[in-house]
Protein backbone atom coordinates (compact mmCIF):
# COMPACT_ATOMS: atom_id res chain seq x y z
CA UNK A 1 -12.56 17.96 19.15
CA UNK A 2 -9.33 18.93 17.92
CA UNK A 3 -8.08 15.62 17.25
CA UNK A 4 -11.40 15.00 15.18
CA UNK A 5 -10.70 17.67 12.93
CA UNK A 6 -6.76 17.04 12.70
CA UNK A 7 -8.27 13.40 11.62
CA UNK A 8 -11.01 15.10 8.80
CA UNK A 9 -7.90 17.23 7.43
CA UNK A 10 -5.99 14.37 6.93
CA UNK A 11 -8.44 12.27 5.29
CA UNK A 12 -9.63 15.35 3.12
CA UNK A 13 -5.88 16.03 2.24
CA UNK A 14 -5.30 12.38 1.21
CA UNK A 15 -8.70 11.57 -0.49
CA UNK A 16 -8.00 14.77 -2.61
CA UNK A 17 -4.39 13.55 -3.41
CA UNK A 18 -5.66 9.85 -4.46
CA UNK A 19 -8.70 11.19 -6.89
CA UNK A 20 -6.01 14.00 -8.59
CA UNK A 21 -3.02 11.16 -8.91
CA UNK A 22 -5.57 8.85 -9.97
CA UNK A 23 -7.81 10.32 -12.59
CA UNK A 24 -10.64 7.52 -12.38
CA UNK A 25 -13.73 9.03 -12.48
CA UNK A 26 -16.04 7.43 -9.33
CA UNK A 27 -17.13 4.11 -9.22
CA UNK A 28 -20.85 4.10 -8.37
CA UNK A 29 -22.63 2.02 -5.75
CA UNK A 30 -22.03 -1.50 -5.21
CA UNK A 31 -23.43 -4.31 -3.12
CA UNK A 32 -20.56 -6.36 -2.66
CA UNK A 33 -18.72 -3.42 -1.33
CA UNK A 34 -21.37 -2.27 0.56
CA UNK A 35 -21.07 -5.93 3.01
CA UNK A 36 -17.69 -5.92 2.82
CA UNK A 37 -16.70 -2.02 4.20
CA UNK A 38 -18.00 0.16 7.64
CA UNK A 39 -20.95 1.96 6.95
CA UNK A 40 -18.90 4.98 8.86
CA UNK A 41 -16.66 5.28 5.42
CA UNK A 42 -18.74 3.93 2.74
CA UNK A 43 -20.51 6.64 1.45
CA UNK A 44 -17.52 8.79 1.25
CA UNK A 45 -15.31 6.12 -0.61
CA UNK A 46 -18.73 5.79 -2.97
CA UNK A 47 -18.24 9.94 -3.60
CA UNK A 48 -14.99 9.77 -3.77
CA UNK A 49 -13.53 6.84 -4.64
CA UNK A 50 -11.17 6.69 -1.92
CA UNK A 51 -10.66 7.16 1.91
CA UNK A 52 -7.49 7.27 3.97
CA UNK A 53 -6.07 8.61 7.57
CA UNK A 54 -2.87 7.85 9.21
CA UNK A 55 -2.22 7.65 12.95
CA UNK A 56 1.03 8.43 15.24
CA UNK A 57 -0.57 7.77 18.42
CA UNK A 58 0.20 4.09 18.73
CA UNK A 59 -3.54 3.05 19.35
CA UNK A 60 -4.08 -0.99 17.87
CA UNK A 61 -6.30 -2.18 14.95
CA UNK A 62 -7.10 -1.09 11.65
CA UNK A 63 -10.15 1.66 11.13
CA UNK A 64 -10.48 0.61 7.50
CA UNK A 65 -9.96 -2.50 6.91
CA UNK A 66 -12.46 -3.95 4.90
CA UNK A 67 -14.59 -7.64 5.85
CA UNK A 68 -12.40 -10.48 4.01
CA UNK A 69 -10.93 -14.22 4.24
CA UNK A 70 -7.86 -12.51 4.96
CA UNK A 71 -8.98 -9.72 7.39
CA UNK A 72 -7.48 -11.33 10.16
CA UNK A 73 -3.87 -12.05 8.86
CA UNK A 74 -3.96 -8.24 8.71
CA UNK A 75 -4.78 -7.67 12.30
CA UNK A 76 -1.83 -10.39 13.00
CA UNK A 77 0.28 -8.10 10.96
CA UNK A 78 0.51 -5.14 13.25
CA UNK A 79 3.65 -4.01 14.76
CA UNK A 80 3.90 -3.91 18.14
CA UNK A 81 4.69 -0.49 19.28
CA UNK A 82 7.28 0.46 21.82
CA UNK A 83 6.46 3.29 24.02
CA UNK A 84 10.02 5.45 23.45
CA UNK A 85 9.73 5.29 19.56
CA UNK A 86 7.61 6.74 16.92
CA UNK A 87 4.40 4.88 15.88
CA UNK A 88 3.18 5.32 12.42
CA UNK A 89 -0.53 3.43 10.43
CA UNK A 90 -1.28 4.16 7.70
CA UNK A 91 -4.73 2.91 5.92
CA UNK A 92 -5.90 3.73 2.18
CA UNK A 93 -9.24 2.33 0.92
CA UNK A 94 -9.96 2.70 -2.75
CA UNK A 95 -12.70 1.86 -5.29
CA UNK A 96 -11.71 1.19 -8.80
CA UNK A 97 -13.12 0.72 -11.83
CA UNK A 98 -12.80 -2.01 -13.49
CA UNK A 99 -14.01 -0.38 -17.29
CA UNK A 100 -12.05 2.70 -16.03
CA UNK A 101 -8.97 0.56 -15.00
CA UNK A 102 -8.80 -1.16 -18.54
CA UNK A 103 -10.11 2.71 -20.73
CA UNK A 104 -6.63 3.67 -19.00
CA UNK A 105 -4.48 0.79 -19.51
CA UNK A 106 -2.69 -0.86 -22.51
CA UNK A 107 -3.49 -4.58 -21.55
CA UNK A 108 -6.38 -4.79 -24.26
CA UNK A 109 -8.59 -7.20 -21.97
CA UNK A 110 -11.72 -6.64 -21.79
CA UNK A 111 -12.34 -7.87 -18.09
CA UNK A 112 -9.84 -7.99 -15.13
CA UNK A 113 -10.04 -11.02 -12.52
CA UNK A 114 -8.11 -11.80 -9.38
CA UNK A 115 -5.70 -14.00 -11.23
CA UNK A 116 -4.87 -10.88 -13.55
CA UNK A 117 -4.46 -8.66 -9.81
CA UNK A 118 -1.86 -11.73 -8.84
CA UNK A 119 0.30 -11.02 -12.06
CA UNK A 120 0.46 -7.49 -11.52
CA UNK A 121 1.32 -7.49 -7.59
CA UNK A 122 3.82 -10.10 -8.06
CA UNK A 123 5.79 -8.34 -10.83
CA UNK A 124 7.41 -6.23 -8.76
CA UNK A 125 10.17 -5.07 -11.47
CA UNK A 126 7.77 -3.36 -12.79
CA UNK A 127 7.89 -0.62 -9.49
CA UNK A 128 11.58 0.33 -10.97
CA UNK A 129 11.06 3.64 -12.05
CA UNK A 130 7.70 4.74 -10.42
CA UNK A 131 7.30 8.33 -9.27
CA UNK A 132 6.21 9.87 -5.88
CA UNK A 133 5.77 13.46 -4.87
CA UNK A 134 8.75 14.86 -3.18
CA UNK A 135 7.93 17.33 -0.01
CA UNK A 136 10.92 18.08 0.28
CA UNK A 137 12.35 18.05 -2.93
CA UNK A 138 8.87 20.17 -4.10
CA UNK A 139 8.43 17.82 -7.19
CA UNK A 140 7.86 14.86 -8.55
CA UNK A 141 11.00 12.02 -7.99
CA UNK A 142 11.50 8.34 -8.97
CA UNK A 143 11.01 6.28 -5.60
CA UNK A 144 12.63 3.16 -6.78
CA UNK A 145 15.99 3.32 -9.05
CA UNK A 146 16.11 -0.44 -8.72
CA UNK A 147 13.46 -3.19 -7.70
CA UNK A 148 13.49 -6.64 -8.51
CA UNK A 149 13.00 -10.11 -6.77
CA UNK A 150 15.79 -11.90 -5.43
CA UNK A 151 16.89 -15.20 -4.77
CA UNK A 152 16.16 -15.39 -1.05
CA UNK A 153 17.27 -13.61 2.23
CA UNK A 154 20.44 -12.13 2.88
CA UNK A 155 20.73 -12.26 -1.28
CA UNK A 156 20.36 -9.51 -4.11
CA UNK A 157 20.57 -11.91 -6.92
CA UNK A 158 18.59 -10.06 -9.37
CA UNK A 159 15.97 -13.23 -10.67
CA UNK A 160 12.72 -12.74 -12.58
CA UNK A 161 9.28 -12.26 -11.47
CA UNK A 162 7.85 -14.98 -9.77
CA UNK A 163 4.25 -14.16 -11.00
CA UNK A 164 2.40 -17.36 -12.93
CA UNK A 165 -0.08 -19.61 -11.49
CA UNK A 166 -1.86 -19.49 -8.20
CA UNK A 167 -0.29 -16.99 -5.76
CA UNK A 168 -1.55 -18.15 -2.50
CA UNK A 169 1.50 -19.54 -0.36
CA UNK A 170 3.92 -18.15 -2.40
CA UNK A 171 6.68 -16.48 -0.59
CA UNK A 172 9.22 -14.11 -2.52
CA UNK A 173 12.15 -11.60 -1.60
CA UNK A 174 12.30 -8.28 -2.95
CA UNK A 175 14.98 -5.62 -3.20
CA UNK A 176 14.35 -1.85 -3.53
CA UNK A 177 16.65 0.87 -4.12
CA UNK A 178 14.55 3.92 -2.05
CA UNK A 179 15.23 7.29 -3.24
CA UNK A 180 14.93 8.22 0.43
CA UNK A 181 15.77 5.29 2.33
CA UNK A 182 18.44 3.62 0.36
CA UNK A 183 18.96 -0.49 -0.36
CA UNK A 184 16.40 -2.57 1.66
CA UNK A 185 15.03 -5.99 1.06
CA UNK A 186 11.86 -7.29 2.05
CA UNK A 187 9.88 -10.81 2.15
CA UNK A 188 6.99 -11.07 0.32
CA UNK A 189 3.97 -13.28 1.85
CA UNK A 190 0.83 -14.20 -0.51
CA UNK A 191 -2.74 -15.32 0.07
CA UNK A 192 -4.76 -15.79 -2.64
CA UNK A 193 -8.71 -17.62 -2.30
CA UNK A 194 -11.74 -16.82 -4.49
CA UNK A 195 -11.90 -13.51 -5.52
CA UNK A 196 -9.39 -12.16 -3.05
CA UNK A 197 -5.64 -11.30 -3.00
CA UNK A 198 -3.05 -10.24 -0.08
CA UNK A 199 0.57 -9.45 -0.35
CA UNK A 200 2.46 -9.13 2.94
CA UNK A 201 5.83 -7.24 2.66
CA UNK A 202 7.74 -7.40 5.64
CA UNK A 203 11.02 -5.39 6.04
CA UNK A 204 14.31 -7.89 6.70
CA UNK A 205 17.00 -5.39 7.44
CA UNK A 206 17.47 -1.61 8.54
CA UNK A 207 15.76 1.10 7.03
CA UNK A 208 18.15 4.87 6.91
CA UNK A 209 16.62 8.31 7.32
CA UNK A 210 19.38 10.67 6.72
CA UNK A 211 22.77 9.48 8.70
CA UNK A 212 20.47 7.57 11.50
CA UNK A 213 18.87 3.72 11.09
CA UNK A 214 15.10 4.32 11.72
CA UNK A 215 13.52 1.45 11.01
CA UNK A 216 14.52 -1.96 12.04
CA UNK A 217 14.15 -5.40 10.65
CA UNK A 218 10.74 -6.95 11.41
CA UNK A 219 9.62 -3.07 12.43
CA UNK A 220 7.72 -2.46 9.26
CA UNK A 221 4.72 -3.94 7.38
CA UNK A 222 2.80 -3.11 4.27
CA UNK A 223 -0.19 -5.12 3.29
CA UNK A 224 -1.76 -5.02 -0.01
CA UNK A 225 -5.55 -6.01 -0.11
CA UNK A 226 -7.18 -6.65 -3.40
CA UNK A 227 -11.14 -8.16 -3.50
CA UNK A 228 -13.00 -8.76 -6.53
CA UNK A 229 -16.43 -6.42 -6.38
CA UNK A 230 -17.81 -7.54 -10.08
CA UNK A 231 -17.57 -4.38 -11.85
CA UNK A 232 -15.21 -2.75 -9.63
CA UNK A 233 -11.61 -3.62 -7.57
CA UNK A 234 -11.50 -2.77 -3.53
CA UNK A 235 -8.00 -1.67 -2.79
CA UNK A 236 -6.91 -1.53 0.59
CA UNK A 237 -2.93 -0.57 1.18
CA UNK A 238 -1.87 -0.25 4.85
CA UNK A 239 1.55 0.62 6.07
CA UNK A 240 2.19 -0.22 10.13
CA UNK A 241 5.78 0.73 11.30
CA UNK A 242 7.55 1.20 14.82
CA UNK A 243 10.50 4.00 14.44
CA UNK A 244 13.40 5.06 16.93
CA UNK A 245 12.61 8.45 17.67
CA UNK A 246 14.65 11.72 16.73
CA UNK A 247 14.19 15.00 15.99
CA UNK A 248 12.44 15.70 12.89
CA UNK A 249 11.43 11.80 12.49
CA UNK A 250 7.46 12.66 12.79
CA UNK A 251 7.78 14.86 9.55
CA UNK A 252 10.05 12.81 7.87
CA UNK A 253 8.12 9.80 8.42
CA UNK A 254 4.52 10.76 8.04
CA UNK A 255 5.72 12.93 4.75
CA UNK A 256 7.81 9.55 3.41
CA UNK A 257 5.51 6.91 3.92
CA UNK A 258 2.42 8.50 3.02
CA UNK A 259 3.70 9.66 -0.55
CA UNK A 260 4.84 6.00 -1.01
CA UNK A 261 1.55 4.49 -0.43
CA UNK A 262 -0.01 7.14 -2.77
CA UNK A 263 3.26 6.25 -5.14
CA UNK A 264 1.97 2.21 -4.79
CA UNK A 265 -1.79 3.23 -5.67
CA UNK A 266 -0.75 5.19 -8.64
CA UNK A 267 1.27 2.72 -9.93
CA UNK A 268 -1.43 -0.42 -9.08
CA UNK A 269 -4.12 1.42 -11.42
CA UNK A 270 -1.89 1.95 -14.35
CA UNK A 271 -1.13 -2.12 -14.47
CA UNK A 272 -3.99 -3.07 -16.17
């Protein structure tokens, strides 16, 4: 029982977090999304617009994850967990608005597709300068002083946005100056069929906490799900990581990684 309700306080923190950072009012009910999500979360993310947990207990799979043609390059994404370190999932599912999405942007369409979600997840440059809540800075701090695409691995050869035409097979490097975790780079994976987009970042070199390495290269992935629902977007963002454990990592993990997915959510809706 208690682990239940240590699971209901962390959605209930998190859903409340996405709706205030948002400010979309609630997408209504919708058939596609209806198929495509568990029945066990689909009235909430209906209410609410939004449903998330995170895990540390190592367990496999993905409680959110929604039905798609790329479902199960997600499940093939999961890190494989060693039994010293520190696990860490996180899941976000979030129902957007397409008339919302475009009332609050500055894009002047009057309709958003799947090819317009491919421009904005491959321009990563755009991230530079994005904001995330600071736990233990108590306010508001820029998460990414730089971030741009590179030339390829093992480079930081600052090159334009790869983000025209079709996105599916494209693969891309990133770089991203952290405000927490310093310089990292990452490869960037996409699918894109129909009315349905993934990008796959997948961590190339160490990640710092403080003075120790945490995260490893090929220890950390974070997928980025986007399907076309008609009048509305269904946003998945998942985060699936293998630390070395220290003392004070659970905080420092849990506190970092969940205020960056919130970060990536904030800044997806105000793309369009």
């Amino acid at each position: 029982m208690k682990n239940k309700l240590t699971l209901v306080r962390k959605i209930t923190c998190t859903v409340a977090a996405g709706v205030l950072f948002g400010g979309l009012s609630f997408a209504g009910e919708n058939a596609k999304v209806k198929e495509l999500v568990s029945s066990k979360y689909y009235d909430a993310l209906v209410k609410n617009s939004v449903v998330s947990q995170y895990r540390d207990d190592g367990s496999k799979g993905f409680k959110l994850l929604p039905e798609s043609i790329f479902a199960s390059k997600i499940n093939e994404s999961q890190i494989e967990k060693v039994e010293k370190n520190y696990p860490y999932t996180y899941e976000g599912l979030y129902l957007l608005s397409k008339k919302d999405l475009l009332a609050k942007g500055k894009s002047g369409k009057s309709t958003i597709t799947i090819d317009d979600v491919s421009v904005v997840v491959r321009s990563v440059s755009k991230m530079q300068g994005m904001t995330y809540y600071s736990s233990t800075k108590k306010k508001e701090c820029v998460l990414y002083e730089k971030c741009f695409m590179i030339a390829g691995p093992g480079k930081k050869t600052k090159i334009e946005d790869q983000n025209t035409g079709n996105a599916d097979g494209q693969v891309s490097y990133c770089l991203q100056d952290d405000n927490s975790f310093g310089v990292n780079t990452y490869k960037l994976s996409y699918f894109q069929k129909d009315d349905t987009l993934l990008c796959r970042f997948d961590i190339l070199d160490k990640m710092g906490l403080g003075p120790f390495n945490a995260i490893y290269p090929g220890k950390m992935v974070i997928n980025i799900l986007v399907i076309d629902c008609g009048d509305d977007l269904l946003l998945y963002l998942n985060t699936d990581l293998d630390s070395i454990k220290f003392p004070g990592i659970k905080g420092q993990i849990t506190d970092s990684m969940s205020s960056r997915m919130d970060a990536v959510y904030k800044w997806f809706i105000t793309q369009f």
